[in-house]
Protein backbone atom coordinates (compact mmCIF):
# COMPACT_ATOMS: atom_id res chain seq x y z
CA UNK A 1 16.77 101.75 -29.07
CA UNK A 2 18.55 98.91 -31.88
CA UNK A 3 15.76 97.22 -33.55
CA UNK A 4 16.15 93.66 -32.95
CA UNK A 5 16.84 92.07 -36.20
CA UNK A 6 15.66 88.73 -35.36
CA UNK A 7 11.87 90.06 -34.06
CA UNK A 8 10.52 88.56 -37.14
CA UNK A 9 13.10 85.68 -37.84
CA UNK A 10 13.91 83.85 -34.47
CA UNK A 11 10.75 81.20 -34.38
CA UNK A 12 10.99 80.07 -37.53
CA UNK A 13 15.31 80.23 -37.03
CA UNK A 14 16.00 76.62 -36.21
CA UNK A 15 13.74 75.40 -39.42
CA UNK A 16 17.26 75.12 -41.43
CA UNK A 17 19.42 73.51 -38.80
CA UNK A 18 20.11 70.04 -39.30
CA UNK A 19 22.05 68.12 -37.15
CA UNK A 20 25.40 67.56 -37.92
CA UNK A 21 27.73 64.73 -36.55
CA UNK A 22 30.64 66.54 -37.57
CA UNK A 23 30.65 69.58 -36.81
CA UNK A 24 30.06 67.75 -33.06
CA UNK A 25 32.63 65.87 -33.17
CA UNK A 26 35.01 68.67 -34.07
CA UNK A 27 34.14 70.83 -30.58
CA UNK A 28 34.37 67.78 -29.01
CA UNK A 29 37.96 67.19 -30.18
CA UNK A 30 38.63 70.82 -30.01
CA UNK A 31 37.85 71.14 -26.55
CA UNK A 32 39.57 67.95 -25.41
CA UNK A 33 42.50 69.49 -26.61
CA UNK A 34 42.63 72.90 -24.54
CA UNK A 35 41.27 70.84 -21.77
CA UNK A 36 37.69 72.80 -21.90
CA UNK A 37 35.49 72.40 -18.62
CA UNK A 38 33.25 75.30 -19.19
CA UNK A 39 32.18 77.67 -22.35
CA UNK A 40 30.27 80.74 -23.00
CA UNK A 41 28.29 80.87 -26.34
CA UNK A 42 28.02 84.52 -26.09
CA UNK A 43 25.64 84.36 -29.56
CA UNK A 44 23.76 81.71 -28.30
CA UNK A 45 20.45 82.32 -30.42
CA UNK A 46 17.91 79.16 -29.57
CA UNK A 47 20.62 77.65 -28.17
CA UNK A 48 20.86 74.59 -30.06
CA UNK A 49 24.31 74.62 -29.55
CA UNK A 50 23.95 75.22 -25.72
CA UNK A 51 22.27 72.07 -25.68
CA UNK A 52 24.92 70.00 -27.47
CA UNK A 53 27.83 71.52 -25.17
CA UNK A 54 25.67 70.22 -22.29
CA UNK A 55 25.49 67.01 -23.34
CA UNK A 56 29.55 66.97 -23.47
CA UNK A 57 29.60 67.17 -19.99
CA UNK A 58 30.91 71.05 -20.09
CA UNK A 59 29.82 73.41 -17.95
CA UNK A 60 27.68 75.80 -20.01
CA UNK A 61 26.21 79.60 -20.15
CA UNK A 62 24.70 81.54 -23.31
CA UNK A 63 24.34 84.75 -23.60
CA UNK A 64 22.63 86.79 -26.83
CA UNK A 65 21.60 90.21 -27.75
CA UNK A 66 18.56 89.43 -29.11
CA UNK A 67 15.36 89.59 -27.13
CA UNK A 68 12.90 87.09 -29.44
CA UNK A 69 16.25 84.70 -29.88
CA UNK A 70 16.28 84.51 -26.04
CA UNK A 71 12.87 84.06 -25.74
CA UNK A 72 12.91 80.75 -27.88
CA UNK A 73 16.45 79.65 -25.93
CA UNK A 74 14.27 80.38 -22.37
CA UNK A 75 11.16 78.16 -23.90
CA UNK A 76 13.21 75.71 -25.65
CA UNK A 77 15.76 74.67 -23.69
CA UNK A 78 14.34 75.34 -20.27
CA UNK A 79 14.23 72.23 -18.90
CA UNK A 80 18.26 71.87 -19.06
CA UNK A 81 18.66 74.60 -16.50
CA UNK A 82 21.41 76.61 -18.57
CA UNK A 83 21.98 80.06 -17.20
CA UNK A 84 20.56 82.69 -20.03
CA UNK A 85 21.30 86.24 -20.00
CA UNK A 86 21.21 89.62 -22.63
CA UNK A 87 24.31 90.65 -23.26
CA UNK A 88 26.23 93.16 -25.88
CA UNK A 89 29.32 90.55 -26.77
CA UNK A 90 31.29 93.93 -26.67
CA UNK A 91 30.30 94.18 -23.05
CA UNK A 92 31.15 90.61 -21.55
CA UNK A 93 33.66 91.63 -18.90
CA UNK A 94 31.19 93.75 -17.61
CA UNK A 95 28.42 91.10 -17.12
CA UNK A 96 30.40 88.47 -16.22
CA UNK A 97 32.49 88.42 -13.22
CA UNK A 98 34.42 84.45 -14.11
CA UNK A 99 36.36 83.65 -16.59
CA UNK A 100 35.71 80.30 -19.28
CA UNK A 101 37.96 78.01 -20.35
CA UNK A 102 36.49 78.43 -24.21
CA UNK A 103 33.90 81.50 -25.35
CA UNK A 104 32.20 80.44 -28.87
CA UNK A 105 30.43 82.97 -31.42
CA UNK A 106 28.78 80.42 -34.30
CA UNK A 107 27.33 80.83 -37.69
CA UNK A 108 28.63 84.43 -38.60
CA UNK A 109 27.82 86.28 -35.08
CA UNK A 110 31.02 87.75 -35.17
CA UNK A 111 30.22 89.49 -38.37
CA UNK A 112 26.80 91.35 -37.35
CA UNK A 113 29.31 94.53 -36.23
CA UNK A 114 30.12 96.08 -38.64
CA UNK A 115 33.04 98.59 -37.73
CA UNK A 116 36.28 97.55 -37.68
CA UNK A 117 36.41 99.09 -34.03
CA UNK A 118 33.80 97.35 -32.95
CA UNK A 119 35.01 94.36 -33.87
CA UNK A 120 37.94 94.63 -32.18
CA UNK A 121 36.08 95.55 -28.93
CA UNK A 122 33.67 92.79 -29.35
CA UNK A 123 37.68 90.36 -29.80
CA UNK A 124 39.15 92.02 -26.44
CA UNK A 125 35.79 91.64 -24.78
CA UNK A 126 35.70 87.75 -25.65
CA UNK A 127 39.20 87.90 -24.35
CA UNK A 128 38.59 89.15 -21.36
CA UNK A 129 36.60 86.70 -19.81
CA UNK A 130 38.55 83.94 -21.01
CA UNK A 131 41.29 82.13 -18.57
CA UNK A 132 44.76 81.77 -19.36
CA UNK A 133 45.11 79.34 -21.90
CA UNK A 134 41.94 79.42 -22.96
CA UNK A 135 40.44 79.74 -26.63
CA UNK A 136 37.71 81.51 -29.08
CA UNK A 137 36.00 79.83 -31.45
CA UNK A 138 34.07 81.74 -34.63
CA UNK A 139 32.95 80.46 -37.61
CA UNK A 140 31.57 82.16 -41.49
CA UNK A 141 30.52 81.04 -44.55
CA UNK A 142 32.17 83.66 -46.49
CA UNK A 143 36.24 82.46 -47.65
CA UNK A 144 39.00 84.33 -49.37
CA UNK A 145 37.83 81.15 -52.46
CA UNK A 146 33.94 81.84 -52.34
CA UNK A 147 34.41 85.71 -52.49
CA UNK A 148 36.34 85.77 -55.60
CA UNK A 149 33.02 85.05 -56.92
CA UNK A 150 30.76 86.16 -54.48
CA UNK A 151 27.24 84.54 -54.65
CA UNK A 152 23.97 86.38 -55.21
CA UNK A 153 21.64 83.52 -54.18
CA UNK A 154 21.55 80.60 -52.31
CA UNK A 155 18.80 78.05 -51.85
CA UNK A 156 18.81 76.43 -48.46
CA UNK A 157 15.85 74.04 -47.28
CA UNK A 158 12.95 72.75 -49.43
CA UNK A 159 11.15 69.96 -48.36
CA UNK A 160 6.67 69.21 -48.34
CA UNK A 161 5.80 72.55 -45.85
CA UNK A 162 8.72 74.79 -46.03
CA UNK A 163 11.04 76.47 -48.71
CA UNK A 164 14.01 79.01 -47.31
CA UNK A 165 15.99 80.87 -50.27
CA UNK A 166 18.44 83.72 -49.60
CA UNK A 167 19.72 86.60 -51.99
CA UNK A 168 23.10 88.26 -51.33
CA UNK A 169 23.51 92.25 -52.09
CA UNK A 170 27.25 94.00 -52.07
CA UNK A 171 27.92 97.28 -50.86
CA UNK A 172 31.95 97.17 -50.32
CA UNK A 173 32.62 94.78 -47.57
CA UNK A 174 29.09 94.76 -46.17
CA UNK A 175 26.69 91.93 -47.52
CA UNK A 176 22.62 92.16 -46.87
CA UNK A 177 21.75 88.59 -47.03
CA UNK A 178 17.85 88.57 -47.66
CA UNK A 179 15.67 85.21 -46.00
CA UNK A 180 12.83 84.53 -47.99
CA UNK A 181 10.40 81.53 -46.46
CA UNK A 182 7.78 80.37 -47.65
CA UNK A 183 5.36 78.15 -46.08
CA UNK A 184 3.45 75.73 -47.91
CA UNK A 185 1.28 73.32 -45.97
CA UNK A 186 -2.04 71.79 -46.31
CA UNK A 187 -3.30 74.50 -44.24
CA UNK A 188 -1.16 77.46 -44.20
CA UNK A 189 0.31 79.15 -47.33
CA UNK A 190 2.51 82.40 -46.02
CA UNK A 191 5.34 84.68 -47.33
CA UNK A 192 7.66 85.90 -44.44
CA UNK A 193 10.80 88.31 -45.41
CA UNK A 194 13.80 89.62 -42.97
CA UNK A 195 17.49 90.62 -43.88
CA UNK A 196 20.38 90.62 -41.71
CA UNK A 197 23.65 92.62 -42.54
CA UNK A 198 26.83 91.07 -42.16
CA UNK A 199 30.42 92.49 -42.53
CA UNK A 200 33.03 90.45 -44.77
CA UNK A 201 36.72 89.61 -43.28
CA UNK A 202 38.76 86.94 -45.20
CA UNK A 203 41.74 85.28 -43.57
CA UNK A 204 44.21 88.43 -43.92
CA UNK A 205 41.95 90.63 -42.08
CA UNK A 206 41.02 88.29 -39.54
CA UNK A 207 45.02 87.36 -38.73
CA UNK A 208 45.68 90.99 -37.98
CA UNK A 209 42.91 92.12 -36.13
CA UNK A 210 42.84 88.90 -33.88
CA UNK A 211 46.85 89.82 -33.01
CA UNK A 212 45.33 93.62 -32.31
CA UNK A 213 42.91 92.07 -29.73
CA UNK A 214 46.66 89.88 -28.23
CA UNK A 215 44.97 86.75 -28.94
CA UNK A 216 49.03 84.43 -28.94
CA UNK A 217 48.30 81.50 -31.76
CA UNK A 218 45.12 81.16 -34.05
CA UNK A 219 44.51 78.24 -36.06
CA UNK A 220 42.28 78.44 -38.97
CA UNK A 221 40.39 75.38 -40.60
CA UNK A 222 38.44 75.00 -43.54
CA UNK A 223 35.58 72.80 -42.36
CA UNK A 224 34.43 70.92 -39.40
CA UNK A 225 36.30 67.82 -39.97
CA UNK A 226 39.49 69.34 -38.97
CA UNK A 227 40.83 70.26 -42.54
CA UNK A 228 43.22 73.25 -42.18
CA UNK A 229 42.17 76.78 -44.10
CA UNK A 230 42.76 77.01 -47.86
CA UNK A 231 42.58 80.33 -49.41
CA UNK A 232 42.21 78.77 -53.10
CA UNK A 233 39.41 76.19 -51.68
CA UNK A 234 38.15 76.08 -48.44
CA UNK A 235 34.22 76.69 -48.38
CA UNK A 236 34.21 78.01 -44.61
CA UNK A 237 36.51 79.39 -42.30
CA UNK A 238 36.37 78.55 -38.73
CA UNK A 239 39.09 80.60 -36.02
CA UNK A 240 40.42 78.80 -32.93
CA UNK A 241 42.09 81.34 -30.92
CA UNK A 242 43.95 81.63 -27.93
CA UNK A 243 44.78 83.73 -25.10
């Protein structure tokens, strides 16, 4: 059996999100667009984002691989009665028997397989259970301008209780991002460690395998506000796809 690679990491997850009025407003605008009634977040995690689709009026289900991740999502968000189930993303037509108007994987998802085959199945399967018309959304950190120099270290949240610093490692086109936490309070002084691997596609890759899995137009932007994707600058990449 796959060891779950969030066992250790999904309560203490959420501790770096921060709301962000942008990146909001950019579904919102997204989905307006393609005339979105209903979405699967088919990486849901604690299903923050779940929460925020709800509250657009859409029609919502999240599905995740991870066991602990779902557990938080099931605790968390139970009181706004979204349907949660485990699911392989390479396996959605088989676990879902409707089709959504919009199917999102968020904050690098789409990376954690690592075979070019498998990401391709994990594409067609996110097709499959779209409707006609209907889109993909993905989004990374890693750009064809922030990999020229990739970075080894990043520090992410630091406030009175709680410090979160990563370290990058390169093997190839794989990166091993390392979470370190530590917690600091009046009461509590810990150390807590995981690692999650991640494959790396710039804008190239992701063009061709996207027309391998028949998605018909893809748009690429460089942030949430809308900007469109700049190889020499953008600082994320975000995919709008559609069937």
């Amino acid at each position: 059996m796959t060891r779950d690679s969030y066992e250790d990491f999904a309560e203490r997850y959420d501790w770096m999100k921060l709301d962000n009025p942008t990146r909001q407003e950019f579904f919102r605008s997204i989905f307006n667009m393609y005339g979105v009634k209903s979405v699967l977040d088919c990486a849901c995690g604690t299903g923050r984002d779940l929460i925020m689709f709800q509250s657009m009026g859409l029609r919502v289900f999240g599905s995740d691989l991870s066991d602990s991740m779902l557990t938080v999502a099931r605790r968390d968000i139970c009181e706004a009665n979204i349907p949660l189930r485990k699911v392989d993303y390479r396996e959605l037509q088989e676990n879902y028997n409707r089709e959504f108007d919009a199917v999102v994987c968020l904050s690098n998802s789409i990376n954690e397989v690592l075979e070019d085959a498998e990401t391709l199945r994990a594409l067609c399967s996110m097709r499959a259970v779209l409707c006609a018309g209907g889109i993909l959304v993905f989004d990374q950190g890693q750009t064809d301008a922030s990999m020229r120099t990739p970075p080894e270290f990043a520090p992410v949240l630091n406030n009175r209780d709680f410090t979160r610093f990563f370290t990058m490692a390169y093997t190839g086109d794989i990166q091993t991002v390392h979470i370190f936490d530590f917690i600091h309070t009046k009461d509590i002084c810990e150390f807590k460690h995981s690692s999650v691997r991640i494959r790396i596609r710039l804008l190239d890759s992701w063009c061709q395998i996207l027309r391998d899995a028949g998605f018909v137009s893809v748009e690429f932007f460089g942030d949430w506000d809308l900007t469109p994707y700049h190889k020499n600058s953008s600082q994320r990449l975000i995919a709008v796809a559609q069937k």
